[in-house]
N, C-alpha and C. Protein backbone atom coordinates (compact mmCIF):
# COMPACT_ATOMS: atom_id res chain seq x y z
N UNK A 1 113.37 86.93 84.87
CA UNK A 1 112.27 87.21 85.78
C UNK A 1 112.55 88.53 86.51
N UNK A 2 111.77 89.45 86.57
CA UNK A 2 111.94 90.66 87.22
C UNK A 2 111.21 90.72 88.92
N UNK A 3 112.18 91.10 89.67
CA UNK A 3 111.66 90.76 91.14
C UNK A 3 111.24 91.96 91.70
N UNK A 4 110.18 92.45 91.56
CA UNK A 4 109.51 93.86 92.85
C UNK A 4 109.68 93.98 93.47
N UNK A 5 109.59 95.28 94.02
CA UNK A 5 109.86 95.34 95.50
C UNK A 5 111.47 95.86 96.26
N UNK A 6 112.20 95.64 94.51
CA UNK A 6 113.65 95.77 95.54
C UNK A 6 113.77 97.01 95.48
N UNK A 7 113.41 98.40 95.02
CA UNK A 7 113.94 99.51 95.30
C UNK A 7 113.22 99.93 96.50
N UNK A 8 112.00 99.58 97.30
CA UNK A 8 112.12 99.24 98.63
C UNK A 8 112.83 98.82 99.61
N UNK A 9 113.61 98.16 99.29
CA UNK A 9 114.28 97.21 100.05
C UNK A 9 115.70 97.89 100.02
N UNK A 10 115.70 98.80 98.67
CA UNK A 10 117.50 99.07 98.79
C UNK A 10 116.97 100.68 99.23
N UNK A 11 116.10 101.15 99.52
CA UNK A 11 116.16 102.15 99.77
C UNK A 11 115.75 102.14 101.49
N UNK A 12 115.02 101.15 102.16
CA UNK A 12 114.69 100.99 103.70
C UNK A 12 116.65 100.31 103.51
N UNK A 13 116.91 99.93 103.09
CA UNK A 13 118.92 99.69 103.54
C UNK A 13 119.54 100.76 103.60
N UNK A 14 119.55 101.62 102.46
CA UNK A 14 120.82 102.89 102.35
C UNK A 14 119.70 103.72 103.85
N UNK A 15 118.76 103.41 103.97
CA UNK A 15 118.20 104.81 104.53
C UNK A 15 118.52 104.31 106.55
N UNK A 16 118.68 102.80 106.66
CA UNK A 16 118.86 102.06 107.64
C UNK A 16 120.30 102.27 107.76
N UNK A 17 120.95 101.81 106.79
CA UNK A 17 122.78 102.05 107.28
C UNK A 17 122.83 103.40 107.67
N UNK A 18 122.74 104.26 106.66
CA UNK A 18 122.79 105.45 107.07
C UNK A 18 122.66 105.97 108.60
N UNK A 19 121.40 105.51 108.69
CA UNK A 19 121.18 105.64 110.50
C UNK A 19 122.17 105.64 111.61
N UNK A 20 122.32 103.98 111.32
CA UNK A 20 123.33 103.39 112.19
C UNK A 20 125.06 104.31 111.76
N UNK A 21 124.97 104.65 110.85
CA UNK A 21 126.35 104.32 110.56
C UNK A 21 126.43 106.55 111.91
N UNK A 22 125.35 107.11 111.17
CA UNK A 22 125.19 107.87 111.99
C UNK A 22 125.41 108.37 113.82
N UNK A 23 124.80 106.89 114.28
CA UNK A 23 124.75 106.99 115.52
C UNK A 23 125.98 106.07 116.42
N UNK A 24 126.73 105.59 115.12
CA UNK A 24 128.14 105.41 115.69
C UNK A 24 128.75 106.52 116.19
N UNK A 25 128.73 107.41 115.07
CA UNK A 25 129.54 108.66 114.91
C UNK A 25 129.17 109.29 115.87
N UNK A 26 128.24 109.59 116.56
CA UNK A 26 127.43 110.28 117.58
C UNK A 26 128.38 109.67 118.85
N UNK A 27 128.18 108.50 119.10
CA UNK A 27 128.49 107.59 119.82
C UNK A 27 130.16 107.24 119.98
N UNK A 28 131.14 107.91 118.64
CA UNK A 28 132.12 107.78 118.80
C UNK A 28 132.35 106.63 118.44
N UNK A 29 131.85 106.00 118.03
CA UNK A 29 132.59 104.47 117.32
C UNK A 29 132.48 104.31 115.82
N UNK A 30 133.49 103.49 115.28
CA UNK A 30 133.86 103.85 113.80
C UNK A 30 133.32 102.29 113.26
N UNK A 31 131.85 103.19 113.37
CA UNK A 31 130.68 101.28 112.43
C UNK A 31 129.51 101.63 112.77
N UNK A 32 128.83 100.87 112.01
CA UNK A 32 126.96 100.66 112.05
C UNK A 32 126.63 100.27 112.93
N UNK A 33 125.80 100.94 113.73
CA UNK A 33 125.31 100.43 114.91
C UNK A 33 123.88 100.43 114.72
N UNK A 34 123.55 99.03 114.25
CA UNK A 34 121.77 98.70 113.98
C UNK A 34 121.44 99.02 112.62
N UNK A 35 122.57 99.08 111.71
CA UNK A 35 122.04 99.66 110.54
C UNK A 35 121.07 98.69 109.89
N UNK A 36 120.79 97.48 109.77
CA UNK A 36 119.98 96.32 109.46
C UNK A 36 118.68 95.74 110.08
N UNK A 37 118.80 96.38 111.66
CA UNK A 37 117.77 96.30 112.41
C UNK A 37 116.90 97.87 112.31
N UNK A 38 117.64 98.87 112.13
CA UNK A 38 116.38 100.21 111.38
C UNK A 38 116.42 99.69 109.86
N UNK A 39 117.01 99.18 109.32
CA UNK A 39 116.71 98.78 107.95
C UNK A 39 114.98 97.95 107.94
N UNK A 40 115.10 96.71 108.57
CA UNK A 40 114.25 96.06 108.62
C UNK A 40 113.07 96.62 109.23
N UNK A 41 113.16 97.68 110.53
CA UNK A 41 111.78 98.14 111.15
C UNK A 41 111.26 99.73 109.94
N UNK A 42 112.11 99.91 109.24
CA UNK A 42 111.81 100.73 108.24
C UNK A 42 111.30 100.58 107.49
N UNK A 43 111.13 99.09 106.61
CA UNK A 43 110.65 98.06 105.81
C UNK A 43 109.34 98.22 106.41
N UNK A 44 109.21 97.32 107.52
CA UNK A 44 108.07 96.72 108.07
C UNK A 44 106.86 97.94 108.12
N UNK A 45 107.68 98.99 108.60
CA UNK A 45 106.47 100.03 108.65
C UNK A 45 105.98 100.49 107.70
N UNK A 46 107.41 101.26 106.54
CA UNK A 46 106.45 101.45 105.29
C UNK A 46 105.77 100.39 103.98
N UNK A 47 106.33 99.07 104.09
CA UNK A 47 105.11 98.67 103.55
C UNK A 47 104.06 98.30 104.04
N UNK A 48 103.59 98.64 105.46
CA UNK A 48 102.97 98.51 106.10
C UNK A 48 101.59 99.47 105.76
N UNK A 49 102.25 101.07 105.68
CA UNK A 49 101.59 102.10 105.54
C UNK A 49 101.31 102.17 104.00
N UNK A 50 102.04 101.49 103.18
CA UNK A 50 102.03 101.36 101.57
C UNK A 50 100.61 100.79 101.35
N UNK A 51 100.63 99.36 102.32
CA UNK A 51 99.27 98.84 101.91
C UNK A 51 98.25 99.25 102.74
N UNK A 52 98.43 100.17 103.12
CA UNK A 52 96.94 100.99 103.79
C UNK A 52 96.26 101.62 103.33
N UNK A 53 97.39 102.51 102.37
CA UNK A 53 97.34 103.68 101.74
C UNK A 53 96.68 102.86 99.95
N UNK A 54 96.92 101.67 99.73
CA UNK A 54 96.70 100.78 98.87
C UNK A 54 97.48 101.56 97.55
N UNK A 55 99.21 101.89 98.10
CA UNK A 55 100.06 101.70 97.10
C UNK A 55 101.06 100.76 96.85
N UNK A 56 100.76 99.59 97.24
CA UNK A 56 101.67 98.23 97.50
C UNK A 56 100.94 97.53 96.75
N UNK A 57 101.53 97.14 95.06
CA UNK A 57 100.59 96.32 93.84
C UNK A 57 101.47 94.99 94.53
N UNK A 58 100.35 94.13 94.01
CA UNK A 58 100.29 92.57 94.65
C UNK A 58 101.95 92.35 94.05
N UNK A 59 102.18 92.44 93.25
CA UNK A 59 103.71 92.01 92.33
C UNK A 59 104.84 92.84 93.53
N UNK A 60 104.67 93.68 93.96
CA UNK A 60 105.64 94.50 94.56
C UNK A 60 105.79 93.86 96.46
N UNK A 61 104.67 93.12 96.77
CA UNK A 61 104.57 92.67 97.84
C UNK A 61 105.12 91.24 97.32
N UNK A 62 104.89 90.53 96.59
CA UNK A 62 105.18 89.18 96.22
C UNK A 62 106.99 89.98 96.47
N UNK A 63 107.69 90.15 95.64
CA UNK A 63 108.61 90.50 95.31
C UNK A 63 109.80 90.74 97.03
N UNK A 64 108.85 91.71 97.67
CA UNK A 64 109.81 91.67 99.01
C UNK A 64 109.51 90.70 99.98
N UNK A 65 108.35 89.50 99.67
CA UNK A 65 108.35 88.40 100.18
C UNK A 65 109.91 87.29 99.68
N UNK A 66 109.92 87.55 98.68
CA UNK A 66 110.87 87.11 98.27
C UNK A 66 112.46 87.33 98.92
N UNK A 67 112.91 88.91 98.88
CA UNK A 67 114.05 88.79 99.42
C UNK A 67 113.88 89.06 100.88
N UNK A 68 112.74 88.85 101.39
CA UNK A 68 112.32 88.38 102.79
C UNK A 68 113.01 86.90 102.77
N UNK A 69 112.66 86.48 102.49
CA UNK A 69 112.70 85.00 102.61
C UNK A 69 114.38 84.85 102.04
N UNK A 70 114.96 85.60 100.94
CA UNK A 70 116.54 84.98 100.57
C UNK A 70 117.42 86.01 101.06
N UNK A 71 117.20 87.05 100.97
CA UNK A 71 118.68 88.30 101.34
C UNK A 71 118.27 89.09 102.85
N UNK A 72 117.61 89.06 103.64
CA UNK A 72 117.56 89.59 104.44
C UNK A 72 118.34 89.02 105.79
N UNK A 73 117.86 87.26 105.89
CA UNK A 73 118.40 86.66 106.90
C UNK A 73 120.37 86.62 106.59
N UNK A 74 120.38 86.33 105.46
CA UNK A 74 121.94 86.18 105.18
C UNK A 74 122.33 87.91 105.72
N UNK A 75 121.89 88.80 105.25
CA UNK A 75 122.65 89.93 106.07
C UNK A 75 122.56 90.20 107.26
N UNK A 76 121.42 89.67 107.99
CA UNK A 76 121.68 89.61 109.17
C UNK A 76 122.33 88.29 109.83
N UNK A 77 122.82 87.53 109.21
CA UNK A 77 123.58 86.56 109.30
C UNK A 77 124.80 87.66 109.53
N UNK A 78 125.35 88.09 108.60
CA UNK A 78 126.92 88.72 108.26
C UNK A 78 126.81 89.84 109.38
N UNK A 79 125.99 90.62 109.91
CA UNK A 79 126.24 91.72 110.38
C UNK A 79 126.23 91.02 112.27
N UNK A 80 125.77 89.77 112.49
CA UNK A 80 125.63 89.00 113.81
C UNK A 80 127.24 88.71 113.68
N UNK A 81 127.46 88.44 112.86
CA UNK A 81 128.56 87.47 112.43
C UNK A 81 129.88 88.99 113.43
N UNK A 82 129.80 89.73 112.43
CA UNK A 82 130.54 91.00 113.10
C UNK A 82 130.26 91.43 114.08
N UNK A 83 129.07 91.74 114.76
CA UNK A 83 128.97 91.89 115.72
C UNK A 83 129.58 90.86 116.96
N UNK A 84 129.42 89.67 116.71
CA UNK A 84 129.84 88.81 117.96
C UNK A 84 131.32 89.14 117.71
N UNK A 85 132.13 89.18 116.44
CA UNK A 85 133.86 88.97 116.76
C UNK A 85 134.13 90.64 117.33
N UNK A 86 133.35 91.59 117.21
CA UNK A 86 133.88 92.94 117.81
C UNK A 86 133.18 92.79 119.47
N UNK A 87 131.98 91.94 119.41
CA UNK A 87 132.22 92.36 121.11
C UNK A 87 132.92 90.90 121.91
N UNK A 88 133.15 90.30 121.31
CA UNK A 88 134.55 89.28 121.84
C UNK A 88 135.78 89.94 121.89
N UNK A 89 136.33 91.20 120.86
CA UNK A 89 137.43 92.03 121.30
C UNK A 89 136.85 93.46 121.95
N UNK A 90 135.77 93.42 122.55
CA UNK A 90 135.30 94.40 123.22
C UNK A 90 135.09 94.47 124.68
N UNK A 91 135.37 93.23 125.14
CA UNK A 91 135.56 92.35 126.72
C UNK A 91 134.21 92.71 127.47
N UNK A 92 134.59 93.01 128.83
CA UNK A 92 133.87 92.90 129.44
C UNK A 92 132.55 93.85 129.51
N UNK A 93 133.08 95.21 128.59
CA UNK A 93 131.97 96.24 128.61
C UNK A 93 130.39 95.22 127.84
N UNK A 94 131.11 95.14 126.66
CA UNK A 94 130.19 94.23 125.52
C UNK A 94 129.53 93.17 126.04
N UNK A 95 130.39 92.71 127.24
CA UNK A 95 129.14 91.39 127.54
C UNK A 95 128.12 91.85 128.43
N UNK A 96 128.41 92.94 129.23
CA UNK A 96 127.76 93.44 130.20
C UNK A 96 126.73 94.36 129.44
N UNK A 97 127.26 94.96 127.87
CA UNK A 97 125.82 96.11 127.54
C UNK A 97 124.81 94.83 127.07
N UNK A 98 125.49 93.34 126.24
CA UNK A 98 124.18 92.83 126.01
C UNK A 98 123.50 91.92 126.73
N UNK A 99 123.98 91.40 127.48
CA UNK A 99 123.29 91.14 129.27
C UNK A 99 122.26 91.91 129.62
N UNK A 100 122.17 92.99 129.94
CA UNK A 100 121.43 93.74 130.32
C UNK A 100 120.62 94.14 129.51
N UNK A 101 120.59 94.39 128.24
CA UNK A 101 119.91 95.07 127.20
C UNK A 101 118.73 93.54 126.95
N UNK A 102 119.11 92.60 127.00
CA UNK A 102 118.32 91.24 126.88
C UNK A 102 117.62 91.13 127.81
N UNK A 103 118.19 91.15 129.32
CA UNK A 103 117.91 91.07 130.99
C UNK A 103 116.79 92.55 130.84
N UNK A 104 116.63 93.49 130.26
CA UNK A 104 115.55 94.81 130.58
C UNK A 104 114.39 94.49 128.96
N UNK A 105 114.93 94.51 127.85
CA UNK A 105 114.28 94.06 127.05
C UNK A 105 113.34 92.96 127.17
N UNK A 106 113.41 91.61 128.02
CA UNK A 106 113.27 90.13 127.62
C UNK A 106 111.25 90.52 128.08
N UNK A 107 111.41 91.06 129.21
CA UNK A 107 109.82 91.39 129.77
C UNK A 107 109.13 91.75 128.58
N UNK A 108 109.52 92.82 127.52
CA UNK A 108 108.98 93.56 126.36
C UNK A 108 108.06 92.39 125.40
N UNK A 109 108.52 91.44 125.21
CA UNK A 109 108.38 90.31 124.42
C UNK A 109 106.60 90.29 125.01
N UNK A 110 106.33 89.25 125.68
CA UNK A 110 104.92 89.39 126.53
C UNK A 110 103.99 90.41 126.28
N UNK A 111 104.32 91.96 127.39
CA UNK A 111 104.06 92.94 126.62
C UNK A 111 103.40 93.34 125.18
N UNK A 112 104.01 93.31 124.75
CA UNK A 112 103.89 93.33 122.84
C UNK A 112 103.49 92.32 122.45
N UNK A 113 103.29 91.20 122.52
CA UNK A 113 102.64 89.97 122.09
C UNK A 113 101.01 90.20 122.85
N UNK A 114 100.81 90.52 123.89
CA UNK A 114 99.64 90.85 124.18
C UNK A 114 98.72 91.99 124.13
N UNK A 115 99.67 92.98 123.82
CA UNK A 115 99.26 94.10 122.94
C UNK A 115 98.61 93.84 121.55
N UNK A 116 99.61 93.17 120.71
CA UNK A 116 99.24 92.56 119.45
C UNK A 116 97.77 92.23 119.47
N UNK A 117 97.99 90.89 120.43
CA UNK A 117 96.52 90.09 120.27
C UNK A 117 96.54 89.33 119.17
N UNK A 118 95.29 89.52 118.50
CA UNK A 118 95.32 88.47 117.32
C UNK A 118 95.74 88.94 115.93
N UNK A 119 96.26 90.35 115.93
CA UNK A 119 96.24 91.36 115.01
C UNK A 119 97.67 91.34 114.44
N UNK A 120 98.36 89.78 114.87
CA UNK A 120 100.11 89.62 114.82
C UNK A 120 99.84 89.92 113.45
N UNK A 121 101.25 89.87 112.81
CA UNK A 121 101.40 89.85 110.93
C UNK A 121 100.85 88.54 110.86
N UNK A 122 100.45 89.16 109.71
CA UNK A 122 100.13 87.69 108.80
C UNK A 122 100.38 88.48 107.54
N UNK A 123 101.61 89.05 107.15
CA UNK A 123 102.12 89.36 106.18
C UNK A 123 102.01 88.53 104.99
N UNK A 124 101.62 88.61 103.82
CA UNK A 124 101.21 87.51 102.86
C UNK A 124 100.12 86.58 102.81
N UNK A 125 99.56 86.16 104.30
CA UNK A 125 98.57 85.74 104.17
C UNK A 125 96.90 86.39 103.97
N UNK A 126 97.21 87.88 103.04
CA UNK A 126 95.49 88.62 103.24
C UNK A 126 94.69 87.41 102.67
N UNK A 127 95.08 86.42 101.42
CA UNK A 127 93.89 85.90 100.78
C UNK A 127 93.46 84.92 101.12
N UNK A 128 93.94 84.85 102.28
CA UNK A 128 93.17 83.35 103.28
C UNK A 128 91.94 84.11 103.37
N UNK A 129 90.41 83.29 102.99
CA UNK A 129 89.07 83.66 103.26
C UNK A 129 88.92 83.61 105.11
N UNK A 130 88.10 84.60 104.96
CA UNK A 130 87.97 84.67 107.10
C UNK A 130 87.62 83.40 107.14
N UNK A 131 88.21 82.83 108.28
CA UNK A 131 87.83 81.57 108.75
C UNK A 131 88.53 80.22 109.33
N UNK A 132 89.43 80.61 107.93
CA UNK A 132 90.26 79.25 107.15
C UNK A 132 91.52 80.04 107.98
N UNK A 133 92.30 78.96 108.21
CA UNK A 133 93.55 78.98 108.56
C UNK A 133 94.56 79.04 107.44
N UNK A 134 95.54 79.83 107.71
CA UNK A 134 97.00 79.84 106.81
C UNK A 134 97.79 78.41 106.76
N UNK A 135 98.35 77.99 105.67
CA UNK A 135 98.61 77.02 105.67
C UNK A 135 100.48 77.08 106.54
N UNK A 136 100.86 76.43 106.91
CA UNK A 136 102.21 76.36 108.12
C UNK A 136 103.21 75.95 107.09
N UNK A 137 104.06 76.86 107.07
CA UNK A 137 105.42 76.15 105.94
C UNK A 137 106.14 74.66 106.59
């Protein structure tokens, strides 16, 4: 079975690590900092703009639904995973940058949800007819 979509996916990664691995270096620290979280908002936007532009064939969207759903959470599984044991040997700075970064962020949530409106993703669901509700996994 051939799965679409992944040279999207490996190219919003190399182009996401890259980032991060970048703004360590900037930053003076020797690692990725967010390389998986610009990975993923890199994703989101250009196939976002892919299917606007109506260069996202139905097979190529099926396809990164797919390692939506199997390889994305596991790497952000592994990269949480590292992150918590480096800021457990990172003491008190580390608990205090993500304290605060949660504590100034947490308002944003609201914000952006009411910005949204009703216009949230419904990524995968275009062929629900207007009306009808998406069915709830």
């Amino acid at each position: 079975m051939v799965i679409y979509g992944v040279m999207i996916l490996g190219i919003c990664m190399f182009v996401g690590t890259a980032i991060g691995v970048v703004l360590g270096k900037l930053l003076g620290i020797d690692g990725d900092i967010g390389g998986v979280g610009f990975a993923m908002l890199i994703l989101v936007f250009l196939t976002n703009w892919l299917k606007q532009k109506g260069m996202m064939p139905k097979a190529s969207e099926q396809g990164i639904l797919f390692w939506n759903a199997m390889y994305i959470p596991v790497v952000i599984a592994m990269a949480a995973t590292q992150n918590v044991v480096a800021a457990l040997n990172g003491g008190l700075v580390a608990l205090l940058a993500g304290v605060v970064s949660v504590v100034v962020l947490f308002p944003f949530i609201r914000i952006l949800s009411a910005w949204a409106g009703a216009a949230t993703s419904t990524f995968g669901d275009e062929d629900v007819p207007a009306g009808a509700q998406a069915k709830k996994a």
